[in-house]
Protein backbone atom coordinates (compact mmCIF):
# COMPACT_ATOMS: atom_id res chain seq x y z
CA UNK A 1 25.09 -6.51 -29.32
CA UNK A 2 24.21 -4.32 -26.36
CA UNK A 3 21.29 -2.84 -27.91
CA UNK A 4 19.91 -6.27 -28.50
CA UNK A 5 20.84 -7.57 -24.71
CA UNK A 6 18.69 -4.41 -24.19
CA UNK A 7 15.97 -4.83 -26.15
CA UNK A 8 15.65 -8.55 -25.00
CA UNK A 9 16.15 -7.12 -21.16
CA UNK A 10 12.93 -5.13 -21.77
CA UNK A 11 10.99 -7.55 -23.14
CA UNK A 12 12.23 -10.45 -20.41
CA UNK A 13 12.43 -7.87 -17.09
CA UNK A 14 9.76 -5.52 -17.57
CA UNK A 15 9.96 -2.92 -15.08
CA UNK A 16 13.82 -3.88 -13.93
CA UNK A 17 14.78 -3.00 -18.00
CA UNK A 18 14.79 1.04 -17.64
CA UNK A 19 17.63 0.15 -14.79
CA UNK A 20 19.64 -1.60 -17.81
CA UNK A 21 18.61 0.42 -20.24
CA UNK A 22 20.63 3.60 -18.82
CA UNK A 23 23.29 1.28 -17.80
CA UNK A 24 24.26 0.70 -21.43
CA UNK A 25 23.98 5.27 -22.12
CA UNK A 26 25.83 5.72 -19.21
CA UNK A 27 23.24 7.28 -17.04
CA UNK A 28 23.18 6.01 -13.19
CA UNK A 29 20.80 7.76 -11.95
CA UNK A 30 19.28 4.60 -10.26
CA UNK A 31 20.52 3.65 -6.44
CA UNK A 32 19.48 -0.36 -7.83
CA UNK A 33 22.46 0.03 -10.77
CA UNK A 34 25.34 1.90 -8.44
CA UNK A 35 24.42 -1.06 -5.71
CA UNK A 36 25.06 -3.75 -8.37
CA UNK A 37 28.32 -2.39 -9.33
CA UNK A 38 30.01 -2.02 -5.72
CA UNK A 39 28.71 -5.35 -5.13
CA UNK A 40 29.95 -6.79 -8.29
CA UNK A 41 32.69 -5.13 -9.24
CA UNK A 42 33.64 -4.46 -13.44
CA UNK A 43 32.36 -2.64 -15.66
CA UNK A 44 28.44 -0.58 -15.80
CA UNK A 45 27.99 -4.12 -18.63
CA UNK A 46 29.65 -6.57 -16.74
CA UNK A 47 27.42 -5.37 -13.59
CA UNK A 48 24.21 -4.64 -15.74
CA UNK A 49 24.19 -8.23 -17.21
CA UNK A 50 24.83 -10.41 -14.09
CA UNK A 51 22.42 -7.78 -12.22
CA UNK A 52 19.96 -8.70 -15.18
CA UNK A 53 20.62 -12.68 -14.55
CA UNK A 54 19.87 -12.23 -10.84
CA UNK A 55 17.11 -10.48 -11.20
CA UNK A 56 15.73 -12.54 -14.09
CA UNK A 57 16.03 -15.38 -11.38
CA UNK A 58 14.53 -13.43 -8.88
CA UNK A 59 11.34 -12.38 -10.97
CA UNK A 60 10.93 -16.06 -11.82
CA UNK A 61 11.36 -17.99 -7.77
CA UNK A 62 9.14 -15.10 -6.32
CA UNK A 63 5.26 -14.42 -6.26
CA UNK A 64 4.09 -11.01 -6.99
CA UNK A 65 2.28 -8.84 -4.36
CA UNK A 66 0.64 -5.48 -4.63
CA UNK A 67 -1.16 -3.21 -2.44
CA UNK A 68 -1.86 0.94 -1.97
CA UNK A 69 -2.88 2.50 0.40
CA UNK A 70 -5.07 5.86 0.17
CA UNK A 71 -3.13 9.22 2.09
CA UNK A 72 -6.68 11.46 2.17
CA UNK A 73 -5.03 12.50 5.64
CA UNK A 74 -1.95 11.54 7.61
CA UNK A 75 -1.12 8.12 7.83
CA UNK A 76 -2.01 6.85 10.99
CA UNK A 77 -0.43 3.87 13.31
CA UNK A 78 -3.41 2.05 11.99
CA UNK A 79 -1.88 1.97 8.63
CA UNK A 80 1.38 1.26 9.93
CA UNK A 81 0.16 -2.24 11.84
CA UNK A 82 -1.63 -2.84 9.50
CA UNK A 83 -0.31 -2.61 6.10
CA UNK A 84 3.39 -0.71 5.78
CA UNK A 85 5.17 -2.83 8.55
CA UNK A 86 3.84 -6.33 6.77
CA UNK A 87 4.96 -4.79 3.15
CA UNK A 88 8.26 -4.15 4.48
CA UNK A 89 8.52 -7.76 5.82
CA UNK A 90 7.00 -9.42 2.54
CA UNK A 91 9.93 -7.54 0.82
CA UNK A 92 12.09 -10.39 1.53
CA UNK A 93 9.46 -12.87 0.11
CA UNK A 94 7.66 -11.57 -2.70
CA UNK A 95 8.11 -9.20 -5.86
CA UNK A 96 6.26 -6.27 -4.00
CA UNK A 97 4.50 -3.54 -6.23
CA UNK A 98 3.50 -1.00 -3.73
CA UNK A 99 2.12 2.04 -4.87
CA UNK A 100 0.13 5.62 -3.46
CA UNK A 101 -3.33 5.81 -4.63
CA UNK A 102 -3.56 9.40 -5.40
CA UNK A 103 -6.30 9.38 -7.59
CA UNK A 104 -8.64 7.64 -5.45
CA UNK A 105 -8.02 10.94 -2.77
CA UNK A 106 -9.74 13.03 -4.89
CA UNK A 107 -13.74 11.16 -4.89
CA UNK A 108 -14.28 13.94 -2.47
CA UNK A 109 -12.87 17.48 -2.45
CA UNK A 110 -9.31 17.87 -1.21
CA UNK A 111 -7.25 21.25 -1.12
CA UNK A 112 -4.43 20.86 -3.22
CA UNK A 113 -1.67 22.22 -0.41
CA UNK A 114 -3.02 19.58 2.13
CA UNK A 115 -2.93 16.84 -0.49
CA UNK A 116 0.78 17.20 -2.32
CA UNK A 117 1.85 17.23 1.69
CA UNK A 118 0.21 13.97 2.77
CA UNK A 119 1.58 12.47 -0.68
CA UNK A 120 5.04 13.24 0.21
CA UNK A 121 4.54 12.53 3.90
CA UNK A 122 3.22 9.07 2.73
CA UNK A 123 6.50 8.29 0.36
CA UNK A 124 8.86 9.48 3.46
CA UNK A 125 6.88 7.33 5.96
CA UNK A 126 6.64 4.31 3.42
CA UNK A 127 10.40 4.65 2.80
CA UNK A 128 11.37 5.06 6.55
CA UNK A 129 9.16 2.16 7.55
CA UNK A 130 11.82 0.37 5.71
CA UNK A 131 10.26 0.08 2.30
CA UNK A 132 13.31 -0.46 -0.02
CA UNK A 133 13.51 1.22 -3.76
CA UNK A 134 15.69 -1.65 -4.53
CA UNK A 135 13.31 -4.39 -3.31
CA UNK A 136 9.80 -3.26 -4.56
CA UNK A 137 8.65 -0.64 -6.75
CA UNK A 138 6.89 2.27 -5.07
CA UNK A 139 5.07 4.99 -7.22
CA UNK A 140 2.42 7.73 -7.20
CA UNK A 141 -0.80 6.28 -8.72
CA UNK A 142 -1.05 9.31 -11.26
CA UNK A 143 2.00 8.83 -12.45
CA UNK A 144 1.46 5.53 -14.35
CA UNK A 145 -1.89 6.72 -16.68
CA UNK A 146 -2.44 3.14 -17.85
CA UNK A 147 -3.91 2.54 -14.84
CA UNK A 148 -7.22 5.40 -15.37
CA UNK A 149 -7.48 4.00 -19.14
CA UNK A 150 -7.10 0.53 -17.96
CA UNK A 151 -10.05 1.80 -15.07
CA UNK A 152 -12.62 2.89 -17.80
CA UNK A 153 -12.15 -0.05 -19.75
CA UNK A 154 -12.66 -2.10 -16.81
CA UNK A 155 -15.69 -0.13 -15.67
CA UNK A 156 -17.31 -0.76 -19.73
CA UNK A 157 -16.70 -4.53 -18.46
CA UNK A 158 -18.70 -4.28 -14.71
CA UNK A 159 -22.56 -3.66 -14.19
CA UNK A 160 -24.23 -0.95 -12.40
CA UNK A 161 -25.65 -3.55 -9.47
CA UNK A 162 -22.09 -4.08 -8.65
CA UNK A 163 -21.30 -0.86 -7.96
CA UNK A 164 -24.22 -0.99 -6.12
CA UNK A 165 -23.88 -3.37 -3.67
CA UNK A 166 -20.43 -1.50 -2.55
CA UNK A 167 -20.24 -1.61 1.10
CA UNK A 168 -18.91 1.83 1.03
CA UNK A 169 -21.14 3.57 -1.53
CA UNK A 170 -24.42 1.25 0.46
CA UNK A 171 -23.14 2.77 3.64
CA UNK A 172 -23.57 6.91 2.14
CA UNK A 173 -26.52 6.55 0.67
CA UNK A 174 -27.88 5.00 4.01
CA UNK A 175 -26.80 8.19 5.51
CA UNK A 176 -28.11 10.56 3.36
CA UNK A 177 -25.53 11.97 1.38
CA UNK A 178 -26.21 13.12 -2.00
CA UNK A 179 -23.34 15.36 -3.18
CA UNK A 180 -21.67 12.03 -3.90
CA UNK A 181 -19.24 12.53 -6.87
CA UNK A 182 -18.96 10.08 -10.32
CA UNK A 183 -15.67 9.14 -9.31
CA UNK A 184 -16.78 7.75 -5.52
CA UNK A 185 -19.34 6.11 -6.97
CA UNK A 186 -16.90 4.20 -9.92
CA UNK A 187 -13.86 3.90 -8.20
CA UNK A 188 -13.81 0.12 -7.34
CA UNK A 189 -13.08 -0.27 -11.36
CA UNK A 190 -10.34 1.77 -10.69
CA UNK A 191 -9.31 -0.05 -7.81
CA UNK A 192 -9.90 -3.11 -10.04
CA UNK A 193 -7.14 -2.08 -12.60
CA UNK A 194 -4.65 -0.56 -9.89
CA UNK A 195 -4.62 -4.60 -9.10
CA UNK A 196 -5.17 -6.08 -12.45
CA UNK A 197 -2.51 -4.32 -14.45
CA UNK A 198 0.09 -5.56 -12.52
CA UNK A 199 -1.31 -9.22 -12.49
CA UNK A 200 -0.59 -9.82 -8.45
CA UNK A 201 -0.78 -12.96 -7.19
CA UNK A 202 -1.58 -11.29 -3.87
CA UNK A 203 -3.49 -8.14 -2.31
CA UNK A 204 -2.82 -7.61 0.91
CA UNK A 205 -6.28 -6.10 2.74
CA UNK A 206 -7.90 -5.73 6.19
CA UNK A 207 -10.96 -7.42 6.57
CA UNK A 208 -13.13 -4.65 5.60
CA UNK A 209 -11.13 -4.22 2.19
CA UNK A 210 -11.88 -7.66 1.05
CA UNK A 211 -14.94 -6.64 -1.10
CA UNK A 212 -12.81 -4.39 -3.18
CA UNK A 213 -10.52 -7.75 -4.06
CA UNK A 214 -13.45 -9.44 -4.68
CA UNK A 215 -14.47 -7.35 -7.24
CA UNK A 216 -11.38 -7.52 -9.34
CA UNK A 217 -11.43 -11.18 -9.09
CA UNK A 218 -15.15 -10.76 -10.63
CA UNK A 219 -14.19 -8.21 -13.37
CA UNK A 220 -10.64 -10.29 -13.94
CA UNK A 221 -12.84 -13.67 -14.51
CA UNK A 222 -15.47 -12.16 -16.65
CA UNK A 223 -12.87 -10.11 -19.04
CA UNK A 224 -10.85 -13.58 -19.30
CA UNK A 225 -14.27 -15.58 -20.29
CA UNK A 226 -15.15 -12.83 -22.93
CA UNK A 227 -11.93 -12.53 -24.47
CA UNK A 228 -9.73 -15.00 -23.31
CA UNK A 229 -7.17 -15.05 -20.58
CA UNK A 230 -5.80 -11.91 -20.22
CA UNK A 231 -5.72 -11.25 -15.95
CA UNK A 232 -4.33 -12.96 -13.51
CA UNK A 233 -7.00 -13.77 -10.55
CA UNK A 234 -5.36 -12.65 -7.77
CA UNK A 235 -5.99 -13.67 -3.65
CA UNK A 236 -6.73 -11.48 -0.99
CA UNK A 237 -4.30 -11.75 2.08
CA UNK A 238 -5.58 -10.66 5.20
CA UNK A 239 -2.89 -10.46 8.04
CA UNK A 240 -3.75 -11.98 11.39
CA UNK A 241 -2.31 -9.40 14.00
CA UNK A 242 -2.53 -5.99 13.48
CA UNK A 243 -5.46 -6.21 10.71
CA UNK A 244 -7.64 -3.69 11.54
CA UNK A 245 -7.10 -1.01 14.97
CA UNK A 246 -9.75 0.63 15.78
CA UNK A 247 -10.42 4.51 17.20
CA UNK A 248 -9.83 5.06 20.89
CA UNK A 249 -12.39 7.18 20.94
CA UNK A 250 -15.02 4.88 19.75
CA UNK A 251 -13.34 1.12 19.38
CA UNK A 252 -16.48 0.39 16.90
CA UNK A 253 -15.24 2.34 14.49
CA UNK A 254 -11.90 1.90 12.16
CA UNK A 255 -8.88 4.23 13.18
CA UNK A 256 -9.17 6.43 10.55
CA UNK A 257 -6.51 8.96 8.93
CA UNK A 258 -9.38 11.29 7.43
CA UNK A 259 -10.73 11.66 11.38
CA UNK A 260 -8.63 15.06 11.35
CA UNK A 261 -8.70 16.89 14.88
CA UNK A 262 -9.93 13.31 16.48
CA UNK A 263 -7.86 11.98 19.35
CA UNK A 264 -9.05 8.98 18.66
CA UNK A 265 -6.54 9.03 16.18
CA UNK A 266 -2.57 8.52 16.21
CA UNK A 267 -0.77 9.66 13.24
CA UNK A 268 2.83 8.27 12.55
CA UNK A 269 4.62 12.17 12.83
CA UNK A 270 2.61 12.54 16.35
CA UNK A 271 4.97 13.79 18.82
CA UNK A 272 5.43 11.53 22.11
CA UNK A 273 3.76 13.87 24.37
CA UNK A 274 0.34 14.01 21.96
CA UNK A 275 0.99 10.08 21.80
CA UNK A 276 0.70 9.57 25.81
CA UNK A 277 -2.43 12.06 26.29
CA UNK A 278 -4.28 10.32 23.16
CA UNK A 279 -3.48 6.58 24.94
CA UNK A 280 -4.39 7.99 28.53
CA UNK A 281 -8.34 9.45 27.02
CA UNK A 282 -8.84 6.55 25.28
CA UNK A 283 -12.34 4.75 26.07
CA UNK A 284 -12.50 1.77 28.23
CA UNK A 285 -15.26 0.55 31.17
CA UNK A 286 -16.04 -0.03 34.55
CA UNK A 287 -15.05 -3.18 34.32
CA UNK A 288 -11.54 -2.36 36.09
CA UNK A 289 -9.95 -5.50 34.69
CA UNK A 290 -7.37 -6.07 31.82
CA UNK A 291 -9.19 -8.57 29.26
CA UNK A 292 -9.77 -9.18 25.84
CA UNK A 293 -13.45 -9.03 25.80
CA UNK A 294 -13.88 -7.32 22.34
CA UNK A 295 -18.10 -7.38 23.05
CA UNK A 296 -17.73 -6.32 26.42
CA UNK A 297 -14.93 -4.30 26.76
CA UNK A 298 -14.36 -2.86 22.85
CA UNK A 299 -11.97 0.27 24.19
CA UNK A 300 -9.43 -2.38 26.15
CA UNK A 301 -9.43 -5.00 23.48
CA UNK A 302 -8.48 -2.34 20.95
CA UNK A 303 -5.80 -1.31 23.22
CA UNK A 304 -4.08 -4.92 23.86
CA UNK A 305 -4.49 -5.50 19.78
CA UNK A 306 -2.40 -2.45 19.78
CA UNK A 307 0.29 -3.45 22.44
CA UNK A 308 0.24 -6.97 20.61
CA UNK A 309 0.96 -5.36 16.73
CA UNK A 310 3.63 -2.80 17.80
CA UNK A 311 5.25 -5.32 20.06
CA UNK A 312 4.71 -8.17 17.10
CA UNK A 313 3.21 -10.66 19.16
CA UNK A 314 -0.15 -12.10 20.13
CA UNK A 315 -2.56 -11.18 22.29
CA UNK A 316 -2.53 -14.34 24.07
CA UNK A 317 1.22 -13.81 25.02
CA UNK A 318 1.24 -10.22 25.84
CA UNK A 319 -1.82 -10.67 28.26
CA UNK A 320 -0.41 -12.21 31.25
CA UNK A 321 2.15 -9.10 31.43
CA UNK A 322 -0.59 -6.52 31.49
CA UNK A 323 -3.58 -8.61 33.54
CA UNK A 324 -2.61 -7.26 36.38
CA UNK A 325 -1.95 -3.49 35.82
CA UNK A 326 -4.86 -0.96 36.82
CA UNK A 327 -6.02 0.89 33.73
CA UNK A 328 -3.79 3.49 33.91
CA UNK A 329 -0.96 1.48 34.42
CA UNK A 330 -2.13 -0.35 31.16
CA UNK A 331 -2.37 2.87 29.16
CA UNK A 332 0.99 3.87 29.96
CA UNK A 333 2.69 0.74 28.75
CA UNK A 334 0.43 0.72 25.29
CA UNK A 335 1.64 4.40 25.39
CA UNK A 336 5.72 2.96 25.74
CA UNK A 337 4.68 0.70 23.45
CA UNK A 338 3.83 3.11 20.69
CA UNK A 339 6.48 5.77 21.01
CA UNK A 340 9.23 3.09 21.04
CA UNK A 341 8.08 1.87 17.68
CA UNK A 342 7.47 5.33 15.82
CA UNK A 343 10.70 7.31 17.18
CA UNK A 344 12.97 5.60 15.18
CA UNK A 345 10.72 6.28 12.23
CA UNK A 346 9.96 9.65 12.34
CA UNK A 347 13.95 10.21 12.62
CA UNK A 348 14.05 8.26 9.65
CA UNK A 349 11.44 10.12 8.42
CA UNK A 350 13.21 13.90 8.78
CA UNK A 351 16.08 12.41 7.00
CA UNK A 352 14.27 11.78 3.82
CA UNK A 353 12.54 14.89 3.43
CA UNK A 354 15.37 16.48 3.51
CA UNK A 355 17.05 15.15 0.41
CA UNK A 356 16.22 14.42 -2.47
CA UNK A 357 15.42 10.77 -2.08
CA UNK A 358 11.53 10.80 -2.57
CA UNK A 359 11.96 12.32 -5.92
CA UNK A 360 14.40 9.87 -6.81
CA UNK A 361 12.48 6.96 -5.45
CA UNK A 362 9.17 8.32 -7.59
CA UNK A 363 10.59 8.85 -10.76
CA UNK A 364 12.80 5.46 -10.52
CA UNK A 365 9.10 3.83 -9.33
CA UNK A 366 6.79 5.60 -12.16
CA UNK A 367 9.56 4.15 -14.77
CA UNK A 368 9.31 0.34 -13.58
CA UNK A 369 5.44 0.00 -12.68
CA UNK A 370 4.86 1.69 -16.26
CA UNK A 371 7.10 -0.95 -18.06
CA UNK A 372 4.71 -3.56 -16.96
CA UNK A 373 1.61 -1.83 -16.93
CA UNK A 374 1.92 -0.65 -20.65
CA UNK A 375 2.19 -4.04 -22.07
CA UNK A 376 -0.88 -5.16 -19.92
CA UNK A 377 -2.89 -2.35 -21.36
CA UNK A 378 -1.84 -2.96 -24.89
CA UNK A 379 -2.72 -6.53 -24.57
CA UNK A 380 -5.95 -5.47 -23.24
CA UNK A 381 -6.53 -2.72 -25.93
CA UNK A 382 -5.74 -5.56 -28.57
CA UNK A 383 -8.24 -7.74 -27.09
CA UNK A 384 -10.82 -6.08 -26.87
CA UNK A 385 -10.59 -4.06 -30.58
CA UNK A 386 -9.41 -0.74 -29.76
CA UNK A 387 -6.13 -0.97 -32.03
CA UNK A 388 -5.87 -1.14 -35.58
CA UNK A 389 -2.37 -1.96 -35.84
CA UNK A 390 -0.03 -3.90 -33.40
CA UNK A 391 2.38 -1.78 -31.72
């Protein structure tokens, strides 16, 4: 009878069903399992089945939402505003499949030391931005390889004028470059099946990521004509505060983690003192007045969208507390504003490094997200002839 429960647990729970699954051997290696038996009570059954039931429940009341985010450098308070602090509060409201999209690091060259450090920087800073193992999955891209299969299948499904017409890839060859790799240039498929697989019924993006959504939803609709529903189409959600913070060296252009050396730039694991000097060069006018003016005066706007996201307001009701303040008064409360938020974090963050946590996090993360994306990929191979014989 267990065996069956099991068996029907996989086939019902997807990724929860490796949780179960070690439940009935014994093994409790997963935080998710030891939580449902103090909470519970009874036996490792009598907790795995009414965990199952909950969860079951859960799966069924809740959309599914899935976003990555790219660590080719430090993650930056840009990434925090904009993307980790609004997974951690979607926790509560949707399935969340948040993942780190390793393979997309390497389109250009990175040195391997450099890389496996911003990986596990970026697990410790998702997890201490209050990303929960028990509430979402979280996982190294590389880890689940359905996702590069499911990428080339994709890209035998998409056209060489999409690709094209990639902001991103439009933008390099408008500059010049021509050491561009394969991988740069074909990555949106992958992109496509890092959001496909999982069948999402939202992506979370800033408003300069909403081509790459797009796309899927192209490739998703044309693989579903041709073969028959197989994807869900899934909808880009752009948050409204905190979307997209620019440098404050040059407010035109995005803050960018990959900007290393640029103190334009504020990385999560900055130290206070490197916060307040960054904050106190950044850009503004001769203009002498606090305003959001985003045409006129780019370097102040950026600054009260900043105040606004790490206080988690609007811009509207932080304004008439700043108006007044010269403009180095002003920088030194967007400064306040700043370190108060990332403290607590990077505390957080020197606690998880130093246990064992990240690997437990990743391996419990790799086993869930490849439950669901190996029956997507079978389905997929089925459909469109690649296997013989039905697995």
């Amino acid at each position: 009878m267990p065996v069956e429960i099991c068996h029907k647990l996989r086939y019902e729970l997807g990724f929860w069903s490796c949780e179960w699954h070690q439940s009935f051997t014994g093994d409790h290696r997963y935080p998710a399992q030891a939580t449902l038996l103090s909470k519970l009570g009874g036996t490792t059954r009598e907790a795995s089945l009414q965990g199952a039931l909950f969860f079951i429940n859960r799966r069924k009341s809740m959309k599914r939402m899935l976003s990555g985010i790219k660590p080719s450098g430090e993650l930056t308070l840009g990434n925090y505003l904009g993307a980790l602090r609004n997974f951690v509060n979607y926790q509560d409201e949707y399935e969340m499949v948040v993942f780190i999209a390793n393979l997309h690091c390497i389109t250009v060259y990175q040195d391997p030391k450099e890389l496996r450090q911003y990986l596990k920087d970026a697990v410790a800073l998702y997890l201490a931005s209050g990303l929960d193992p028990q509430r979402s999955i979280i996982f190294l891209q590389s880890d689940v390889m359905e996702h590069a299969q499911l990428g080339f299948i994709l890209a035998c499904n998409s056209y060489l004028g999409e690709m094209n017409r990639m902001t991103q890839y439009k933008d390099k060859m408008a500059k010049g470059e021509n050491a561009l790799t394969v991988g740069f240039y074909t990555y949106p498929t992958l992109m496509a099946a890092d959001i496909l697989i999982y069948d999402p019924d939202y992506v979370p993006v800033g408003d300069d990521q909403k081509q790459h959504v797009e796309i899927a939803r192209d490739i998703a609709e044309r693989f579903n004509n041709r073969y028959s529903p197989t994807f869900k189409v899934p909808e880009p959600l752009i948050p409204k505060v905190g979307a997209r913070i620019m440098s404050l060296s040059d407010p035109s252009k995005k803050m960018s983690k990959s900007d290393h050396q640029d103190k334009g730039v504020i990385y999560m694991l900055d130290e206070p003192s490197v916060i307040r000097k960054k904050v106190a060069s950044a850009v503004t006018d001769s203009i002498g007045k606090v305003a959001f003016d985003p045409k006129e005066q780019p370097g102040i706007a950026n600054l009260l969208q900043i105040l606004a996201s790490c206080k988690n307001t609007t811009i509207e009701k932080i304004l008439p507390e700043v108006e007044q303040l010269n403009y180095g008064e002003f920088k030194k409360v967007v400064a306040d504003a700043i370190i108060e938020l990332l403290e607590p974090i990077q505390m957080k963050y020197r606690e998880n490094v130093s246990t064992d946590l990240l690997e437990k996090t990743l391996l419990d993360g790799k086993l869930k997200a490849q439950a669901i994306a190996s029956r997507k990929l079978k389905k997929v191979q089925h459909k469109v002839g690649l296997e013989i014989f039905k697995k």
